[in-house]
Structures are given as C-alpha cells and as structure tokens.
C-alpha atoms as a PDB file:
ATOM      1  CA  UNK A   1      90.909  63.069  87.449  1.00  0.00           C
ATOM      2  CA  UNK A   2      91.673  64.455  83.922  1.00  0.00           C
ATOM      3  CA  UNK A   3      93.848  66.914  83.398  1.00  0.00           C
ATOM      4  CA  UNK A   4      91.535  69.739  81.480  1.00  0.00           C
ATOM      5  CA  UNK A   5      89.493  69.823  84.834  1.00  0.00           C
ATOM      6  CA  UNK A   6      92.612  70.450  87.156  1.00  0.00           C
ATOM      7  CA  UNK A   7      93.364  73.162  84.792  1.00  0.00           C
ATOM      8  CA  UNK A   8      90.241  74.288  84.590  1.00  0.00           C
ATOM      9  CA  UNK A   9      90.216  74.378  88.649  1.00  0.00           C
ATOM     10  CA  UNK A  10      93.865  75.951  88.395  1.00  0.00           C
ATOM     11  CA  UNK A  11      93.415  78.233  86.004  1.00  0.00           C
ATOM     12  CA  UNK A  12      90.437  79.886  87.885  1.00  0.00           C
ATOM     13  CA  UNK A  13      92.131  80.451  91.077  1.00  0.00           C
ATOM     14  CA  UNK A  14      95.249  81.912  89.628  1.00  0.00           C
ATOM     15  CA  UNK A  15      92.770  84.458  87.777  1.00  0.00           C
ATOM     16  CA  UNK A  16      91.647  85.297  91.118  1.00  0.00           C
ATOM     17  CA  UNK A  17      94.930  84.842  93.121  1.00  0.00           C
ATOM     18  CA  UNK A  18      96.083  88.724  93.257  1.00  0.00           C
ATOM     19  CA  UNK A  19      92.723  89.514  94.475  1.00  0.00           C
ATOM     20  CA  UNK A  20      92.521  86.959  96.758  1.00  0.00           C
ATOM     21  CA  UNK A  21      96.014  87.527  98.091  1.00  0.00           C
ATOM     22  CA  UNK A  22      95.245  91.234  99.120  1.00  0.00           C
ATOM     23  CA  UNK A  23      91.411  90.351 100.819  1.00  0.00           C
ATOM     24  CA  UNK A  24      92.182  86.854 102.055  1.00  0.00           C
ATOM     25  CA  UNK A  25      95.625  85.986 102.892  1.00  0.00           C
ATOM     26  CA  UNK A  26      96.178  82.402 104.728  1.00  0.00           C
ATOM     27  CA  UNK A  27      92.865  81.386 104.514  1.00  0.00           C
ATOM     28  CA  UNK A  28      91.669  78.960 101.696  1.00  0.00           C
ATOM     29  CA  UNK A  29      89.893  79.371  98.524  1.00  0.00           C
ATOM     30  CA  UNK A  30      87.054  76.322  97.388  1.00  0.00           C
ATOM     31  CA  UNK A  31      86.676  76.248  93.443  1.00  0.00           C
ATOM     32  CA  UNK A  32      84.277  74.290  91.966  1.00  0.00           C
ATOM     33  CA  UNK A  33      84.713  74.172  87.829  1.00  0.00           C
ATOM     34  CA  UNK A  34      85.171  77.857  86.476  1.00  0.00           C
ATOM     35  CA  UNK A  35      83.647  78.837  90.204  1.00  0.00           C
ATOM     36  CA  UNK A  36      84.213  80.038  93.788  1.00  0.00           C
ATOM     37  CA  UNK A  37      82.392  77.975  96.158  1.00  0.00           C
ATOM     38  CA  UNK A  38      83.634  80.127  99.237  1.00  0.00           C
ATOM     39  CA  UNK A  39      86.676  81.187 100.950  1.00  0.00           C
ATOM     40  CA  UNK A  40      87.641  79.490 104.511  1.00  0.00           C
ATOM     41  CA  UNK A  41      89.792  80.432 107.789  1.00  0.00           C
ATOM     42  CA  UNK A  42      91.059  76.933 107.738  1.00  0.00           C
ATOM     43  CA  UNK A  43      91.171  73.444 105.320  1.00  0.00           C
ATOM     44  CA  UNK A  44      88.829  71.785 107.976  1.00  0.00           C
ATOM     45  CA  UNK A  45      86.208  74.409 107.182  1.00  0.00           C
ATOM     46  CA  UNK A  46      86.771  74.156 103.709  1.00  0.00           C
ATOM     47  CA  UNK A  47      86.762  70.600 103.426  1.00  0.00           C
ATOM     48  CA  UNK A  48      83.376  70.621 105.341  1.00  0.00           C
ATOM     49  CA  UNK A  49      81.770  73.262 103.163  1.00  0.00           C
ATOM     50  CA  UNK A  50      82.756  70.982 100.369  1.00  0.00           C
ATOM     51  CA  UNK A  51      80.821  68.460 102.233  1.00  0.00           C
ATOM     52  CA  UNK A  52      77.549  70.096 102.715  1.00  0.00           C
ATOM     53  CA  UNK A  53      77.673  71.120  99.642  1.00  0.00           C
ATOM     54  CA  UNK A  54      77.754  67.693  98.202  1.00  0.00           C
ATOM     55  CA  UNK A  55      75.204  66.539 100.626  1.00  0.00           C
ATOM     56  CA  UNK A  56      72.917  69.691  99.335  1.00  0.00           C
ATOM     57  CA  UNK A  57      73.805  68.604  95.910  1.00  0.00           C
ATOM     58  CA  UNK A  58      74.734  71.871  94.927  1.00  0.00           C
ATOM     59  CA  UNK A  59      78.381  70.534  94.181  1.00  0.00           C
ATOM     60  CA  UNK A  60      77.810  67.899  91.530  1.00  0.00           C
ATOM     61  CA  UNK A  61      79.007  64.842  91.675  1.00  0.00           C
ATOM     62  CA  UNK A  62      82.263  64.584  89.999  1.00  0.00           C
ATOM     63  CA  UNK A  63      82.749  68.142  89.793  1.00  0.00           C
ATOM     64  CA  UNK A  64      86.596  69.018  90.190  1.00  0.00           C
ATOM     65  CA  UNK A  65      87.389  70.650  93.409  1.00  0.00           C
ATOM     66  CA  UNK A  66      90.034  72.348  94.563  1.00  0.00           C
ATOM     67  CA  UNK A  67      91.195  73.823  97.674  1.00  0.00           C
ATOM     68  CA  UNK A  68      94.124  76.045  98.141  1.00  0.00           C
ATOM     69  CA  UNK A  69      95.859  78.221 100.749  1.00  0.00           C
ATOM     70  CA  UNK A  70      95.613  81.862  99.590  1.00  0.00           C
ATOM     71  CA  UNK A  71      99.329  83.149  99.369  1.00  0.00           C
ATOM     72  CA  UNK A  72     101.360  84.234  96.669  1.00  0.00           C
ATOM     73  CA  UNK A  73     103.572  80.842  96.999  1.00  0.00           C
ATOM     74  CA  UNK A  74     101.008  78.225  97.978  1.00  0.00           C
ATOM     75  CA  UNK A  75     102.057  75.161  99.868  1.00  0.00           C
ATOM     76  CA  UNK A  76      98.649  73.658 100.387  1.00  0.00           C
ATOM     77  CA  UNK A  77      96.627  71.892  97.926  1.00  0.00           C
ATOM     78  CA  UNK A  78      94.127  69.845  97.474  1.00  0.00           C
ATOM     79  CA  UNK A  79      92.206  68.808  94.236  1.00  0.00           C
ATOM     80  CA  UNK A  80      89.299  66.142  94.301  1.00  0.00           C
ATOM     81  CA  UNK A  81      86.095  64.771  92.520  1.00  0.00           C
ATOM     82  CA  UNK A  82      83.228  63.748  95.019  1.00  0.00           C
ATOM     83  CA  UNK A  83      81.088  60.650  94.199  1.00  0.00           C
ATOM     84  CA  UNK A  84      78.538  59.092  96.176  1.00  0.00           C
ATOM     85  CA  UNK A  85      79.238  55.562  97.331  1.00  0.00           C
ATOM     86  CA  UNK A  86      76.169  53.198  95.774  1.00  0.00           C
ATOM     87  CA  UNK A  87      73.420  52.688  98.458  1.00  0.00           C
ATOM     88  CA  UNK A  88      70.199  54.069  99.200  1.00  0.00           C
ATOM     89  CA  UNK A  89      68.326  56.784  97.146  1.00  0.00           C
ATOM     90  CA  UNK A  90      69.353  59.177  99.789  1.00  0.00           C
ATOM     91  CA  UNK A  91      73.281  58.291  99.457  1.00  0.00           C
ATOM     92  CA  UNK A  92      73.141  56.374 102.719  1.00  0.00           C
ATOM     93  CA  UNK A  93      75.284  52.560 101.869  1.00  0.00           C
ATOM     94  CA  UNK A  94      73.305  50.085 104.116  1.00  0.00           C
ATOM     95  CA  UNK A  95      75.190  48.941 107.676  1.00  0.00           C
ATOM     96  CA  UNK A  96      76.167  52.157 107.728  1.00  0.00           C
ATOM     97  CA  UNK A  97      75.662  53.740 110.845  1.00  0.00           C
END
C-alpha cells in the first residue's frame, strides 16, 4: 500500500478525531480515501460494513481503508486495500463454495 494513501486515510481521520472523540468514543471510524464510510460499535461491524460495501461496489477496489478505534490515544488500527480474487464476472473464484 503506498504511503500517500495511508496518509491520505490518516490524515482524514485525525481532521475528524476531536469530533469524533466527543460523539463517538470507543467505537470505530471506516475511512475510505478523503471519506467516512460509517462509524461502528465494534471492528467486527466495521470490518463487515467494509465488506458489503465492496460487494455493493460502492468501495472501489483498491481504495485505502482504514479502520480505527475512536479515542484520543488509539490502540486499534487497521489499514487495507480490497481486491477481488480473479473468477467469475460476479467475483465468485470457481470451487468456491
């Protein structure tokens, strides 16, 4: 993952951090480029918003992600870049079941 797009990623949330902090503490913040994709009461919902949003293709493939706890020290973090595995038009990779 290049750099510029985890700072991209970084440097939105800490723009949003105070604000964050004060309506959302311990939950987690999704952002998606220069973006909020949603804020979540735990990393399994976050991490399965991310999903569906893939699947809907409204995240775009290769798009940084991040997901973060929202405190004022964070100690959860998670940055990615979906891709679909090669396979069927519809994303499905044969034998899969």
């Amino acid at each position: 993952m290049g750099m510029e797009a985890v700072s991209q990623a970084q440097r939105m949330f800490e723009s949003m951090q105070p604000d964050l902090v004060r309506s959302d503490p311990g939950r987690f913040a999704v952002v998606c480029g220069d973006g909020l994709l949603g804020v979540y009461s735990s990393i399994d919902e976050a991490l399965l918003a991310c999903s569906v949003a893939f699947d809907a293709r409204t995240l775009p493939e290769g798009a940084p992600v991040l997901i973060t706890e929202i405190a004022e020290r964070v100690s959860v973090r998670v940055m990615a870049r979906p891709y679909r595995r090669a396979g069927n038009a519809d994303g499905a990779v044969s034998g899969e079941i």
